[in-house]
PDB file of N, CA and C in Angstrom:
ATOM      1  N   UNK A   1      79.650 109.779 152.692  1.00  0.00           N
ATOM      2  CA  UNK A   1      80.705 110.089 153.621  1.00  0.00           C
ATOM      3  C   UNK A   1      81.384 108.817 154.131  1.00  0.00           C
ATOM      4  N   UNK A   2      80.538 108.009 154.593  1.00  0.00           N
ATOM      5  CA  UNK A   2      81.169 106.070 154.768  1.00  0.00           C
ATOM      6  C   UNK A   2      82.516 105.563 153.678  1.00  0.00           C
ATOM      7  N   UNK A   3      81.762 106.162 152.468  1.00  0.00           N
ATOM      8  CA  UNK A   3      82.624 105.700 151.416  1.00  0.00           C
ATOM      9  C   UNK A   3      84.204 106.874 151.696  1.00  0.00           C
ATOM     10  N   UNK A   4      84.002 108.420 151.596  1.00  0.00           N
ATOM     11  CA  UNK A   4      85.373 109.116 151.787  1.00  0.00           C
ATOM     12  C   UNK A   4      86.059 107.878 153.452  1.00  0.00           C
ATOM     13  N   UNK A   5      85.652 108.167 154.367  1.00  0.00           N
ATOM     14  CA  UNK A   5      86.308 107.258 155.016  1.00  0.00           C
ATOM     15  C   UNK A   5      86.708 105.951 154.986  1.00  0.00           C
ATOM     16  N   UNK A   6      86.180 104.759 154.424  1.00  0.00           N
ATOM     17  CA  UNK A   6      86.441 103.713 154.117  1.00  0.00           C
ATOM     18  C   UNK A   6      87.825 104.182 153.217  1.00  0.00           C
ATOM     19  N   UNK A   7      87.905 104.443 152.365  1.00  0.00           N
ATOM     20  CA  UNK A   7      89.326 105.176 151.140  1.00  0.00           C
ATOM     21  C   UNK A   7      89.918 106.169 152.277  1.00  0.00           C
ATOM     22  N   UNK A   8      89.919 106.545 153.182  1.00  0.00           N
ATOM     23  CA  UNK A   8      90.814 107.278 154.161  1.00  0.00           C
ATOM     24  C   UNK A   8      91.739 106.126 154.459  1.00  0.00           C
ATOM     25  N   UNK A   9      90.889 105.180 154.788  1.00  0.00           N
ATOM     26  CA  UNK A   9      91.342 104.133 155.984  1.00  0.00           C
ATOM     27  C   UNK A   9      92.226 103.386 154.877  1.00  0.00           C
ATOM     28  N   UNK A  10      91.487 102.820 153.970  1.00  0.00           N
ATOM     29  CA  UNK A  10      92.616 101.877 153.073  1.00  0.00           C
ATOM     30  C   UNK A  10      93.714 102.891 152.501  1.00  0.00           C
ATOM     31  N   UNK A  11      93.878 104.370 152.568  1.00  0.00           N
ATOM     32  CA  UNK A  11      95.173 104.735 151.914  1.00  0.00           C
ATOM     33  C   UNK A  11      95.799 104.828 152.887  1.00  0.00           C
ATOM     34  N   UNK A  12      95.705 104.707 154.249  1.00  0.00           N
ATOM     35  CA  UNK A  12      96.268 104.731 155.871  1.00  0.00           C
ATOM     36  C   UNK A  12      97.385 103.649 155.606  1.00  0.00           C
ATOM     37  N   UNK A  13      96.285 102.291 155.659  1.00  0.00           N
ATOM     38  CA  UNK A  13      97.186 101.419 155.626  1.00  0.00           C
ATOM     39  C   UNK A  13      97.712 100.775 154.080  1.00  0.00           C
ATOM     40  N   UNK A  14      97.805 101.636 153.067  1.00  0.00           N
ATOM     41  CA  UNK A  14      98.595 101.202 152.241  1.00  0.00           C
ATOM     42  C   UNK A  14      99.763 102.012 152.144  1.00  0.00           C
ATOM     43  N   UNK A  15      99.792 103.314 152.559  1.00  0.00           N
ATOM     44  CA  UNK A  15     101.051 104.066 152.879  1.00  0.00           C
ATOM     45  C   UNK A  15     101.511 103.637 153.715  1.00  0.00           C
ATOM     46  N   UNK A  16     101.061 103.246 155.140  1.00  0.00           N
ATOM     47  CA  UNK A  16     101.824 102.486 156.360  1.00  0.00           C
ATOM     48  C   UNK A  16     102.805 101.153 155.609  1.00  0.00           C
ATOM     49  N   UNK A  17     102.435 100.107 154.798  1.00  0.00           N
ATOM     50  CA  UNK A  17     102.778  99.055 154.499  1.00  0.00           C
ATOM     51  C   UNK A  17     103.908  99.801 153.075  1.00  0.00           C
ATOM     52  N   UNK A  18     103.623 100.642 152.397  1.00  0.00           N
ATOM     53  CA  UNK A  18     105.024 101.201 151.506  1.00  0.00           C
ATOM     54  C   UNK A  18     105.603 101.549 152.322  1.00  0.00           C
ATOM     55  N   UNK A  19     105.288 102.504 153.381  1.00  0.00           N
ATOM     56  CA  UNK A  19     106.990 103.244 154.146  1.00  0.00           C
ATOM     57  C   UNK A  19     107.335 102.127 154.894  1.00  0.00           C
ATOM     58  N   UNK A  20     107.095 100.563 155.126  1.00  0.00           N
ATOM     59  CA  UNK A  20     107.959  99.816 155.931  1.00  0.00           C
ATOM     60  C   UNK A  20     109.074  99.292 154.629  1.00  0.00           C
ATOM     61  N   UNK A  21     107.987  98.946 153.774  1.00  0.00           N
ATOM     62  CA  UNK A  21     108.564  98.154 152.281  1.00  0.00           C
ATOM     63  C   UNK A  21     110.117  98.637 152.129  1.00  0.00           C
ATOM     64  N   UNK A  22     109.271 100.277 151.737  1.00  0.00           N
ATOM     65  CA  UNK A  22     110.517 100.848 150.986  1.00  0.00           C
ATOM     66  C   UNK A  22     111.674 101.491 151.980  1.00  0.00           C
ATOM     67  N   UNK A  23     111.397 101.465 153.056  1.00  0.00           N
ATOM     68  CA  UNK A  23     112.417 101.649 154.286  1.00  0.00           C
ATOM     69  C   UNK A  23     113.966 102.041 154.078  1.00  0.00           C
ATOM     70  N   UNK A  24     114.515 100.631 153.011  1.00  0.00           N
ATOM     71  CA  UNK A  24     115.632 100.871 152.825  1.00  0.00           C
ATOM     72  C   UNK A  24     116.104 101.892 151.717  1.00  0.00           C
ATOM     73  N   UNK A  25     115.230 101.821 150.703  1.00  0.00           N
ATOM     74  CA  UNK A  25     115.637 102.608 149.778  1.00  0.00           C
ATOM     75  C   UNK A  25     115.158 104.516 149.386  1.00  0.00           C
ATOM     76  N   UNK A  26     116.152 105.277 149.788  1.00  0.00           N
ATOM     77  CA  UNK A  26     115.684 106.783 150.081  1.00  0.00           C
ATOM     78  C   UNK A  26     115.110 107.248 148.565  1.00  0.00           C
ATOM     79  N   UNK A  27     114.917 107.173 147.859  1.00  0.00           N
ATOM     80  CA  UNK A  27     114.070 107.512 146.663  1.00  0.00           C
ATOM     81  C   UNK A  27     112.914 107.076 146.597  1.00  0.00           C
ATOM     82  N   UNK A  28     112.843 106.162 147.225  1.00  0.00           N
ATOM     83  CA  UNK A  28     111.167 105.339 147.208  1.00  0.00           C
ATOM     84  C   UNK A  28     110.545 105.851 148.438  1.00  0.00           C
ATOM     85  N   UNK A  29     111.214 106.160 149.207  1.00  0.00           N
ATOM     86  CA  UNK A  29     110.775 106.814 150.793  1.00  0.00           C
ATOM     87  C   UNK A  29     110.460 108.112 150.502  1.00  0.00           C
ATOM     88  N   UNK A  30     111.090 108.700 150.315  1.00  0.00           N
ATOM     89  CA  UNK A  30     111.066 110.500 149.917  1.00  0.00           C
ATOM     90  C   UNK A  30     109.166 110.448 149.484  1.00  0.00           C
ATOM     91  N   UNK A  31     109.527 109.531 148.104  1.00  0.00           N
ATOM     92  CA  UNK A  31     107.843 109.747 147.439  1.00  0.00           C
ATOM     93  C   UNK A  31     107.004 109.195 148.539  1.00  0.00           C
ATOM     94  N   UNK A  32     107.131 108.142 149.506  1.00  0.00           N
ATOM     95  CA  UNK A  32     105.981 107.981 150.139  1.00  0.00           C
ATOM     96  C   UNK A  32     106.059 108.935 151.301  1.00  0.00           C
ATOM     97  N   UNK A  33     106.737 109.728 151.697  1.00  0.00           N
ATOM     98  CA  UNK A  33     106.577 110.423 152.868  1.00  0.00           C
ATOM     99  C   UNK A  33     106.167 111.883 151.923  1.00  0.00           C
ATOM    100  N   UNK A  34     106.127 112.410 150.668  1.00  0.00           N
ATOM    101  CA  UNK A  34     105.378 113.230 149.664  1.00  0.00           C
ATOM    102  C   UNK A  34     103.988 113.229 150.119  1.00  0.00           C
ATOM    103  N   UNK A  35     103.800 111.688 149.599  1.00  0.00           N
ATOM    104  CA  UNK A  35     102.782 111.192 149.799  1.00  0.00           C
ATOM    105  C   UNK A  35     101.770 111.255 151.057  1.00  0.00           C
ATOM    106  N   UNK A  36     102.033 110.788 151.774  1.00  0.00           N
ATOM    107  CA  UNK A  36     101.947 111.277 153.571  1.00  0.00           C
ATOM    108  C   UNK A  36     101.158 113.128 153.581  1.00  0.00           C
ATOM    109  N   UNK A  37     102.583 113.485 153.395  1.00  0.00           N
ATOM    110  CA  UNK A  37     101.946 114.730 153.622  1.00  0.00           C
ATOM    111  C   UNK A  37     100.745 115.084 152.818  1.00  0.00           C
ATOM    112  N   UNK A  38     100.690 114.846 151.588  1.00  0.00           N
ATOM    113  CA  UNK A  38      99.480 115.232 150.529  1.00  0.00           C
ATOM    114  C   UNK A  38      98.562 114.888 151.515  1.00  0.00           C
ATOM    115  N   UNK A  39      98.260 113.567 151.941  1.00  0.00           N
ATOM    116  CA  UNK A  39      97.230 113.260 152.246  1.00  0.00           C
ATOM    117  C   UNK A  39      96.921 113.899 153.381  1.00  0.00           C
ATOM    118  N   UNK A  40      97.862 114.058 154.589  1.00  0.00           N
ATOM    119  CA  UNK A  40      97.996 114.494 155.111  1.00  0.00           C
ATOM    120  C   UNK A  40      96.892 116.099 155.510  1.00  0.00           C
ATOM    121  N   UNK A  41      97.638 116.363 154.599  1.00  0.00           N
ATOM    122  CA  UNK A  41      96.720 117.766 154.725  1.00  0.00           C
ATOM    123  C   UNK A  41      95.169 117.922 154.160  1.00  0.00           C
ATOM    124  N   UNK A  42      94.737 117.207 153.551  1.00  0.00           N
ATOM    125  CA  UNK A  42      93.752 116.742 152.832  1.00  0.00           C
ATOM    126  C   UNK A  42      92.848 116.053 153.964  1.00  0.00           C
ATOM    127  N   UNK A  43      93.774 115.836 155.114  1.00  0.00           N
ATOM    128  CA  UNK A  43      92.926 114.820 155.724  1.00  0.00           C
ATOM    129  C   UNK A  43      92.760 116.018 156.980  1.00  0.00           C
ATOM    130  N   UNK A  44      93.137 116.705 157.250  1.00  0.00           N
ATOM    131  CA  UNK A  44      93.125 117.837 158.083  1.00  0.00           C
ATOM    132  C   UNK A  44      91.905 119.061 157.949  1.00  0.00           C
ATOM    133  N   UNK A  45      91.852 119.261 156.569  1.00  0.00           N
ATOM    134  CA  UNK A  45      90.882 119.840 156.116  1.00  0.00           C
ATOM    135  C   UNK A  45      89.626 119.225 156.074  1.00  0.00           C
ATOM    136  N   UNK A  46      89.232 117.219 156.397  1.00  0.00           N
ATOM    137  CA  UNK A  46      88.412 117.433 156.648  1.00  0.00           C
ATOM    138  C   UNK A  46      87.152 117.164 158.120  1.00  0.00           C
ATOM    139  N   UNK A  47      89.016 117.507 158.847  1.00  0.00           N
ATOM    140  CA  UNK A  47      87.941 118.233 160.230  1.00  0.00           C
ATOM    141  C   UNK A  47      87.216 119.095 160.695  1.00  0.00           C
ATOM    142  N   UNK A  48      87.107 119.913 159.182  1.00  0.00           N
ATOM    143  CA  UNK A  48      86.731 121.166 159.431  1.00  0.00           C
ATOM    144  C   UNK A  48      85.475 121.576 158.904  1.00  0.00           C
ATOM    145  N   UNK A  49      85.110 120.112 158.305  1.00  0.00           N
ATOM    146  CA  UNK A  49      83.600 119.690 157.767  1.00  0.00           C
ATOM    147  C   UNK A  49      82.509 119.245 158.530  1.00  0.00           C
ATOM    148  N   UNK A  50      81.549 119.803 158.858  1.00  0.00           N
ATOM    149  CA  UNK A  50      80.789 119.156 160.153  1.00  0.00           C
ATOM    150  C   UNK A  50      79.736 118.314 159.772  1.00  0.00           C
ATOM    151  N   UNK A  51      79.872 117.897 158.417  1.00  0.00           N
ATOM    152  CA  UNK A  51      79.289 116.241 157.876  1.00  0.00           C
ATOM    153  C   UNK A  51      80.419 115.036 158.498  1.00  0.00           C
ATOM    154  N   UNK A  52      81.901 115.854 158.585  1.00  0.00           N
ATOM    155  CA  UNK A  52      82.564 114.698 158.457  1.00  0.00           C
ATOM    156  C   UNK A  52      82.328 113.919 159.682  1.00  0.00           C
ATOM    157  N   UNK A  53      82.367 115.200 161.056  1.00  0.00           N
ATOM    158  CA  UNK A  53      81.902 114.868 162.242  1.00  0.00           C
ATOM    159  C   UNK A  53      80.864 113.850 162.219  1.00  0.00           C
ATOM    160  N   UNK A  54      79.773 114.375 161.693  1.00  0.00           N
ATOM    161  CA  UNK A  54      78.572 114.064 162.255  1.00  0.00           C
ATOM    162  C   UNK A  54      78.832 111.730 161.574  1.00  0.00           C
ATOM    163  N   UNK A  55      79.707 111.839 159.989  1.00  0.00           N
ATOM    164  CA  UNK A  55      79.791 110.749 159.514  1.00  0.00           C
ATOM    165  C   UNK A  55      80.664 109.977 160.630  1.00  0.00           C
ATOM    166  N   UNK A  56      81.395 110.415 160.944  1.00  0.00           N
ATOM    167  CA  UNK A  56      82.742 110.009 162.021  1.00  0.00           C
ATOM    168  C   UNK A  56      81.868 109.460 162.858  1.00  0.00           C
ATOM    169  N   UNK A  57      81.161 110.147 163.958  1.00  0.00           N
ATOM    170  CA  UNK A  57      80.492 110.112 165.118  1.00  0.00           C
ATOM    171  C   UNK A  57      79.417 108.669 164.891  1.00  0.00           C
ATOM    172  N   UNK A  58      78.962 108.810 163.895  1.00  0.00           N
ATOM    173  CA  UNK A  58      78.331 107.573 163.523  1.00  0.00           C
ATOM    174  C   UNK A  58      78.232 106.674 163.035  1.00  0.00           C
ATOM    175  N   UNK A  59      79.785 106.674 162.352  1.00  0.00           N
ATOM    176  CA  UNK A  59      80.593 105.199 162.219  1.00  0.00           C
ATOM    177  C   UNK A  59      80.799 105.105 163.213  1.00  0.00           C
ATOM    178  N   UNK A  60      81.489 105.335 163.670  1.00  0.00           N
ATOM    179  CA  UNK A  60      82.290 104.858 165.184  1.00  0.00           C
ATOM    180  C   UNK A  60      81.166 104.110 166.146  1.00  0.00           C
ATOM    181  N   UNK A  61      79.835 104.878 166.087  1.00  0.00           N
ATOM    182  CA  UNK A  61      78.889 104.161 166.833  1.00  0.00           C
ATOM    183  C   UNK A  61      78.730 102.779 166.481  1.00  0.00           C
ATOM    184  N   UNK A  62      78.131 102.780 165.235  1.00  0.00           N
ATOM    185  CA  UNK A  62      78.398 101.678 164.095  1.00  0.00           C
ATOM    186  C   UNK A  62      78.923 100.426 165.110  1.00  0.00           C
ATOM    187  N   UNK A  63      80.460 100.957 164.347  1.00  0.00           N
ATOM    188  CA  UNK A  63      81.789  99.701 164.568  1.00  0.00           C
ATOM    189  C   UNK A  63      81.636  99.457 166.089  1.00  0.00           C
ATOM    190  N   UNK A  64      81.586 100.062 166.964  1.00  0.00           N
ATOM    191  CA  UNK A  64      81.635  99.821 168.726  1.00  0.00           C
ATOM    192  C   UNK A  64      80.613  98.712 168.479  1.00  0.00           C
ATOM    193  N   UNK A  65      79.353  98.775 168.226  1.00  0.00           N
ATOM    194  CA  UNK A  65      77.676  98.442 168.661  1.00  0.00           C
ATOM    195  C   UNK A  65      78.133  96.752 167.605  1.00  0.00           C
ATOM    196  N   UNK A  66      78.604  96.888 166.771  1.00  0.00           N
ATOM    197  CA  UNK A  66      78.953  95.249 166.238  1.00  0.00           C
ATOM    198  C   UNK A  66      79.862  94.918 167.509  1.00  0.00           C
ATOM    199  N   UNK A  67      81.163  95.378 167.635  1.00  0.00           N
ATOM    200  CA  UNK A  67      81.907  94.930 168.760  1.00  0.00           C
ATOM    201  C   UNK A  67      81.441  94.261 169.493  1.00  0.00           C
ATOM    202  N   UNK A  68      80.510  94.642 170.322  1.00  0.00           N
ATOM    203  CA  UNK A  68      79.949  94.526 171.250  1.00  0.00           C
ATOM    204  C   UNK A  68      78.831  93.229 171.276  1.00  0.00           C
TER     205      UNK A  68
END
């Protein structure tokens, strides 16, 4: 589950960094905001997993407890 989230997070910010890229040009935007949504919903569905929770809940502990 570490691993589905780790690949959540890096397609976060590699779609964030195309839709600034391609900003100007509306054909290249269209596909990354496609894109967006795919994931989008993909990523919705898996709140509805109560591994994902339980993985969530304990990364997060994780990352805080280095913080710190």
């Amino acid at each position: 589950m570490e691993i589905t989230l780790l690949t959540m997070h890096i397609l976060v910010k590699h779609l964030e960094k195309q839709k600034n890229k391609h900003a100007n040009n509306a054909r290249s935007k269209n596909a990354v905001l496609m894109a967006w949504y795919a994931f989008g919903k993909y990523y919705n569905l898996t709140d509805q997993v109560s591994a994902y929770v339980t993985a969530c809940c304990s990364t997060f502990q994780g990352e805080s407890a280095i913080l710190i």
